[in-house]
Protein backbone atom coordinates (compact mmCIF):
# COMPACT_ATOMS: atom_id res chain seq x y z
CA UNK A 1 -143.18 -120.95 15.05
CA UNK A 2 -146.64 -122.03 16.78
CA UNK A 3 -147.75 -118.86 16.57
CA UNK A 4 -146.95 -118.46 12.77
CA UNK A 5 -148.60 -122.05 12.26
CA UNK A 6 -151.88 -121.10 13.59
CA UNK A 7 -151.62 -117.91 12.27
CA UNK A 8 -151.05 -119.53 9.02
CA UNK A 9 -154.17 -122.19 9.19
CA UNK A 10 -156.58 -118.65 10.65
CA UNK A 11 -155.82 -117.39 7.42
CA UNK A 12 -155.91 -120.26 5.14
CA UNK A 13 -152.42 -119.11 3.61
CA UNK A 14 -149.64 -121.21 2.94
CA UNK A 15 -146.11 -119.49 3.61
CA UNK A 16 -144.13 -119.42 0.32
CA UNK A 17 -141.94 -122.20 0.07
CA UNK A 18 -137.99 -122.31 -0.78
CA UNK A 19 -138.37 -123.55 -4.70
CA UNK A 20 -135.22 -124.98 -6.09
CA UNK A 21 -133.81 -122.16 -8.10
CA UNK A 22 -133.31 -120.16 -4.86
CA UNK A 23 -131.77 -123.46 -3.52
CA UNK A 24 -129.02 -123.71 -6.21
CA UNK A 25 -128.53 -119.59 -6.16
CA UNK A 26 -128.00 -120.17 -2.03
CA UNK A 27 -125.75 -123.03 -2.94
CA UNK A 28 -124.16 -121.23 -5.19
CA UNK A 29 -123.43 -118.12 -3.25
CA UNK A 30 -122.39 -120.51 -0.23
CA UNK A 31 -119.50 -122.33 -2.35
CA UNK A 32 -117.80 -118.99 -3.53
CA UNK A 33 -117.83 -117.91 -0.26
CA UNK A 34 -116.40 -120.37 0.88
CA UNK A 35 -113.98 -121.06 -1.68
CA UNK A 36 -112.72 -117.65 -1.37
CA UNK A 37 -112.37 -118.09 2.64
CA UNK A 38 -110.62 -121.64 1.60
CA UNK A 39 -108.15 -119.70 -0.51
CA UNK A 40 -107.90 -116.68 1.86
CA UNK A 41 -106.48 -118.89 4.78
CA UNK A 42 -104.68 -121.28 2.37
CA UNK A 43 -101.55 -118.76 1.78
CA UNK A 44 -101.24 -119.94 -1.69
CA UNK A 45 -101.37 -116.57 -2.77
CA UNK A 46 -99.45 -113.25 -1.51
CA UNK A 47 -101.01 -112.41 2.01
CA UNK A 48 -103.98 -109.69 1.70
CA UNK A 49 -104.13 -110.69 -2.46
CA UNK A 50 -107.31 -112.56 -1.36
CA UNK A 51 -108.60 -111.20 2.13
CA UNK A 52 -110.53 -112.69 4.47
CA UNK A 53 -114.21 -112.45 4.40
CA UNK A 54 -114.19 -110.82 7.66
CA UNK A 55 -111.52 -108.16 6.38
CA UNK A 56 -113.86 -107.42 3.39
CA UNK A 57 -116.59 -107.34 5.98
CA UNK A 58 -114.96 -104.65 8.14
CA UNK A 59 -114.12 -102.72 5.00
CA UNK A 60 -117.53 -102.44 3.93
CA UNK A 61 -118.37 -101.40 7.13
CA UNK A 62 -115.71 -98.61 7.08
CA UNK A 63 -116.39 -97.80 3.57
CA UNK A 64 -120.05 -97.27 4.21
CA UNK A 65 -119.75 -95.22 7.34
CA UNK A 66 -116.66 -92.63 5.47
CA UNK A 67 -118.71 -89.59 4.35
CA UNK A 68 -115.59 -89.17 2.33
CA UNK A 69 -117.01 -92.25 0.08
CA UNK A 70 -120.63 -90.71 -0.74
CA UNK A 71 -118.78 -87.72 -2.20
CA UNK A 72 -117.00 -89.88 -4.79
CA UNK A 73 -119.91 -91.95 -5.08
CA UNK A 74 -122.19 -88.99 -5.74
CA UNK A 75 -119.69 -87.91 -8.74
CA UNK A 76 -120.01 -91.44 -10.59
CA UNK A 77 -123.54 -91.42 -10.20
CA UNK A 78 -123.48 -87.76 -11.61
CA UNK A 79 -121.02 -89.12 -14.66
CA UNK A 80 -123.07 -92.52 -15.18
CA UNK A 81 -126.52 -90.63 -14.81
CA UNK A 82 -126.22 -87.81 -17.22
CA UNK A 83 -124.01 -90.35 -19.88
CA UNK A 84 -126.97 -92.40 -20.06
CA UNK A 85 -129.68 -89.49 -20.30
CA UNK A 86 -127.74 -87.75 -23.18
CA UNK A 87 -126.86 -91.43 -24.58
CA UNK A 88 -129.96 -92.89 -24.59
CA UNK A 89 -131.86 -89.91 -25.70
CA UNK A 90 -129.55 -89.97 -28.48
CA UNK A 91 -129.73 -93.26 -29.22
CA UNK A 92 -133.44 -94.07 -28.91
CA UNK A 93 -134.10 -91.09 -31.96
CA UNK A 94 -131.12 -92.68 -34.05
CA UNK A 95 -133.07 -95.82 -33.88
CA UNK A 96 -136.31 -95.17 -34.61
CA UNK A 97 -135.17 -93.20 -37.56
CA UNK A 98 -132.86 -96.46 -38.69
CA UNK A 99 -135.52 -98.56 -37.92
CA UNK A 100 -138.21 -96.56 -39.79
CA UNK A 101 -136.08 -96.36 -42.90
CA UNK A 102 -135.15 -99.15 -44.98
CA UNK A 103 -132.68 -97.41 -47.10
CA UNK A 104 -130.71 -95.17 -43.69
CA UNK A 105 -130.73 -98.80 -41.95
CA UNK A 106 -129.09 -100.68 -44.84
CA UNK A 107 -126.85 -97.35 -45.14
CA UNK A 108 -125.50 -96.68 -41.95
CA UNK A 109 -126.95 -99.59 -39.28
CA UNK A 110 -123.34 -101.60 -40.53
CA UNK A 111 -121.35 -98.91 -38.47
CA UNK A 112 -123.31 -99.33 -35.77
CA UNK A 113 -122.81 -103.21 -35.38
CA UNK A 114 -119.10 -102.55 -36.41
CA UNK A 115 -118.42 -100.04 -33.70
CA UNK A 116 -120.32 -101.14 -30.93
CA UNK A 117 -117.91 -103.73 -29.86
CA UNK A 118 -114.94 -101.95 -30.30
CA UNK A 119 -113.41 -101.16 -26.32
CA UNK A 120 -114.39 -97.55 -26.46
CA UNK A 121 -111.53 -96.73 -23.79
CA UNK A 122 -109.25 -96.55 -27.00
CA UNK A 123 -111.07 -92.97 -27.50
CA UNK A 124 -110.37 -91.34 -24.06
CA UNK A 125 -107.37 -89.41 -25.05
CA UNK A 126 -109.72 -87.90 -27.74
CA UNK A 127 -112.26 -86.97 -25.28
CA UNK A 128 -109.64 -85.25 -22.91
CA UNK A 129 -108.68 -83.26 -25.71
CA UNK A 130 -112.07 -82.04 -26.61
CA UNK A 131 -113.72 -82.01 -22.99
CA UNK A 132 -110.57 -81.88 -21.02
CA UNK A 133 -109.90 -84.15 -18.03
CA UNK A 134 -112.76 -82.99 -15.60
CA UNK A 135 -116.03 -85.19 -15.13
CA UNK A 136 -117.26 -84.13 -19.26
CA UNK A 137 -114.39 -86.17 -20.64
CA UNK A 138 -115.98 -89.35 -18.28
CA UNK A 139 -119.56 -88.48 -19.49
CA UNK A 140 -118.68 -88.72 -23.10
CA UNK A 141 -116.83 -92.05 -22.75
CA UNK A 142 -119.88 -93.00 -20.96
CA UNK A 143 -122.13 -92.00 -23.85
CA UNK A 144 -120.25 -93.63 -26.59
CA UNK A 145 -120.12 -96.36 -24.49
CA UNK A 146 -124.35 -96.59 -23.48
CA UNK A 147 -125.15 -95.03 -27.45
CA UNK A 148 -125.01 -98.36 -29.17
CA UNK A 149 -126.66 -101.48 -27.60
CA UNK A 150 -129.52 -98.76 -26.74
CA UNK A 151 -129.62 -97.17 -30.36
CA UNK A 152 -129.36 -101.02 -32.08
CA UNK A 153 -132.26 -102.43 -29.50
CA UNK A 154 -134.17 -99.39 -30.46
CA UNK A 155 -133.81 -99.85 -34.14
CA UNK A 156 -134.49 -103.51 -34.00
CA UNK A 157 -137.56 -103.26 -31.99
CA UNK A 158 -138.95 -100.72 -34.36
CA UNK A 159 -139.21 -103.84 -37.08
CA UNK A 160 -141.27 -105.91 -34.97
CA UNK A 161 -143.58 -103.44 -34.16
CA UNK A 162 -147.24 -104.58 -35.65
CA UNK A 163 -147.76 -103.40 -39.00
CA UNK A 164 -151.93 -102.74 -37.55
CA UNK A 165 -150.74 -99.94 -35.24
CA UNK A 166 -148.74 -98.43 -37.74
CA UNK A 167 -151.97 -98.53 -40.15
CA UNK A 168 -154.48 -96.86 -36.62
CA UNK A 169 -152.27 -94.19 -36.10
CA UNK A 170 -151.85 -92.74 -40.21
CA UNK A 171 -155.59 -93.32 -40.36
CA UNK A 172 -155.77 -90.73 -37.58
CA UNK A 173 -153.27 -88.26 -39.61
CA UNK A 174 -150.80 -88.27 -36.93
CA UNK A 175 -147.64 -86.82 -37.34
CA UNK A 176 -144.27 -87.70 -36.99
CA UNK A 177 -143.88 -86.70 -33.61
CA UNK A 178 -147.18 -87.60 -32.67
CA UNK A 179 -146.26 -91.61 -34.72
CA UNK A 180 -143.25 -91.76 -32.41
CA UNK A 181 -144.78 -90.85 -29.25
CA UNK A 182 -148.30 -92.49 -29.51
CA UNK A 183 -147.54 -95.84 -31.25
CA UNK A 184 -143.64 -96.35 -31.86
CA UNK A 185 -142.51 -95.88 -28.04
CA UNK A 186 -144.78 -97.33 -26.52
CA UNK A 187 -144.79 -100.41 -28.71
CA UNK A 188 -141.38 -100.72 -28.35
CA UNK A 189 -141.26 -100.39 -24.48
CA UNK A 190 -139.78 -103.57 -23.91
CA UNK A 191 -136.87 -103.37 -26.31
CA UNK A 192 -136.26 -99.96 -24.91
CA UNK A 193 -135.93 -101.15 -21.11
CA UNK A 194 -134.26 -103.97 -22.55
CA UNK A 195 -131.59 -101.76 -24.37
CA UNK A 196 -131.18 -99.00 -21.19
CA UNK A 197 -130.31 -102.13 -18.88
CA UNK A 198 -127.48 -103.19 -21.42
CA UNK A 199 -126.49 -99.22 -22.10
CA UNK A 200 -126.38 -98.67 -18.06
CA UNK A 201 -123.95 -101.79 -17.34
CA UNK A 202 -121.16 -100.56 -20.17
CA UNK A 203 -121.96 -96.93 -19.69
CA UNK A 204 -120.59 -97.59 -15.82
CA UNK A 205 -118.11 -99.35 -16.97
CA UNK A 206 -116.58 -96.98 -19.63
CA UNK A 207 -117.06 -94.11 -16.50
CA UNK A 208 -114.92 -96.31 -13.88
CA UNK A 209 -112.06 -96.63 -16.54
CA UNK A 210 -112.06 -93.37 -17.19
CA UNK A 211 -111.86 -92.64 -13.78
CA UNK A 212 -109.31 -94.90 -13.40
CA UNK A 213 -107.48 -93.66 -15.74
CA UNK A 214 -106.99 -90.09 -15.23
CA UNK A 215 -109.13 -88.37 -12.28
CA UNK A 216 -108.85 -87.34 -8.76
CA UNK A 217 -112.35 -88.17 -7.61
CA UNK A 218 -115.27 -90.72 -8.09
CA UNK A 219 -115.23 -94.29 -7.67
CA UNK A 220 -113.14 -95.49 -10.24
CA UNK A 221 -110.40 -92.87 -8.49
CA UNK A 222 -110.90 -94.85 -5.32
CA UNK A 223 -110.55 -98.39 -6.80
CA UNK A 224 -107.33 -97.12 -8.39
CA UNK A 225 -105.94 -95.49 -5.35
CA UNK A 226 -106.61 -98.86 -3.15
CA UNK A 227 -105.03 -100.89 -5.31
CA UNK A 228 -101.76 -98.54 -5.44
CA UNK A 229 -101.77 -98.53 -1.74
CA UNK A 230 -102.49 -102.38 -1.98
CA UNK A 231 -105.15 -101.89 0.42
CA UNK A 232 -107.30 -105.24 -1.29
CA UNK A 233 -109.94 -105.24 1.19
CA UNK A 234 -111.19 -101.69 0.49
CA UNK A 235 -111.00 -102.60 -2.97
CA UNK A 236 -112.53 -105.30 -2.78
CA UNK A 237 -115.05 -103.36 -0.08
CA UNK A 238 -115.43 -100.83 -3.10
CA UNK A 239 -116.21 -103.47 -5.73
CA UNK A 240 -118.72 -105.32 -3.78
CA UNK A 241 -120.75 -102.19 -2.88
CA UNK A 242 -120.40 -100.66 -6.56
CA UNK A 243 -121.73 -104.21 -7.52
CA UNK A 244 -124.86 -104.60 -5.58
CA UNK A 245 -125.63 -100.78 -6.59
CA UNK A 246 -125.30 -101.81 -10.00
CA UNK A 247 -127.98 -104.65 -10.12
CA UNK A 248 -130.13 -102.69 -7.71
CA UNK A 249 -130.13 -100.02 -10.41
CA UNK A 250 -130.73 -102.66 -13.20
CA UNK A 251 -133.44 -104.12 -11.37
CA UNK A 252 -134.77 -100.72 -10.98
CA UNK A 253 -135.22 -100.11 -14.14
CA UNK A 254 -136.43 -103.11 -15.25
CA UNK A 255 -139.39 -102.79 -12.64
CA UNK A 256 -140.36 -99.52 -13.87
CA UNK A 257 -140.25 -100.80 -17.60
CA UNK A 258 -142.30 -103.46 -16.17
CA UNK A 259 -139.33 -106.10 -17.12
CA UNK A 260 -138.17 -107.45 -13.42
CA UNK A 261 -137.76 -110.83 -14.24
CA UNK A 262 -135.90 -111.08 -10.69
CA UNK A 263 -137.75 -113.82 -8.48
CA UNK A 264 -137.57 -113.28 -4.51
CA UNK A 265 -135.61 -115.49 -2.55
């Protein structure tokens, strides 16, 4: 500690202090820990329903040190990877050309807004019958499930775009193609980022209930298979990894996209 203070005053920087935001997330992390140890060791509830922390702990362990595990883990990032790409490829061109067009917007954006909320699990047996019940019947629930908030953020950020870029890039002659990779995307980078973030966290989630539902491998397959067992802490092991992968990926993307609004601790 001496040596980091005069370290600190050689330098004439000032270590970065613990603001209070990072307090109340520490604070915050601390009490549902220890709530959940609390209820753990309370017996309120049926004994391994709530685990231990240190039972969780020794499942992660064990979960992250099964090669068995990165196989399955592999195949939902396959699923969730390749739903998004074909989802939000799809999606982005559907919205600029709603958001370009007055009359297709008015037309056909009301389906959009109508459908996106429905739970688009309701459609698996109609993607087992067209893709069968291998890993394509996951990665079209997992594009019907990304396609919307992406195509709507798309189509909405296409209105705000300003009406002067618009105006540069027809007094250059540029075509469509050139309009929608010179001015609109780029323009609309923010809303784009903003709608992949939203179309990654359901996208994963329509994959692990399909996975759940009817598969013999990936993630959601594990989950499923732990709980039939009632093996909680590997469940809860599985959930807790699949969680931290998930914001690390959302965080990812938002950094590229220039969008990390994630302050270190």
């Amino acid at each position: 500690m001496a040596d980091a203070g005069r370290l600190t005053q050689a330098t004439g920087m000032r270590a970065p202090a613990i603001g209070p935001v990072t307090l109340v997330r520490l604070a915050i992390i601390a009490a549902i820990l220890v709530g959940w140890e609390a209820l753990a060791q309370s017996g309120l509830l049926y004994r391994d329903v709530v685990p231990s922390l240190l039972a969780i702990g020794k499942a992660i362990v064990g979960l992250l040190t099964d090669p068995d595990y990165y196989w399955h883990l592999g195949v939902t990032a396959y699923e969730v990877g390749a739903a998004l790409l074909i989802g939000g490829i799809s999606a982005i061109v559907v919205g600029l050309i709603l958001g370009g067009n007055k009359f297709l917007s008015r037309a056909y954006e009301p389906y959009l807004y109508y459908l996106g909320p429905t739970p688009k699990i309701i459609f698996f047996p109609i993607m087992i019958m067209w893709f069968g019940v291998g890993p394509p019947s996951k990665i079209a629930l997992g594009v019907l499930s990304c396609f919307f908030p992406i195509a709507l953020s798309v189509a909405a950020g296409m209105r705000q775009i300003e009406p002067v870029l618009i105006r540069v890039g027809k007094s250059f002659r540029a075509n469509s193609w050139q309009m929608a990779i010179k001015v609109y995307l780029p323009a609309m980078r923010h809303p784009i980022i903003n709608g992949i973030r939203l179309g990654l966290g359901v996208g994963l989630i329509g994959t692990l209930l399909a996975e759940t539902k009817l598969s013999n491998r990936g993630i959601g397959f594990l989950i499923i298979q732990a709980y039939s067992l009632f093996d909680m802490p590997r469940m809860y092991a599985m959930l807790i990894v699949l969680f931290v992968l998930a914001i690390g990926a959302n965080a990812l993307i938002g950094r590229l996209g220039g969008l990390d609004q994630i302050k270190r601790f």
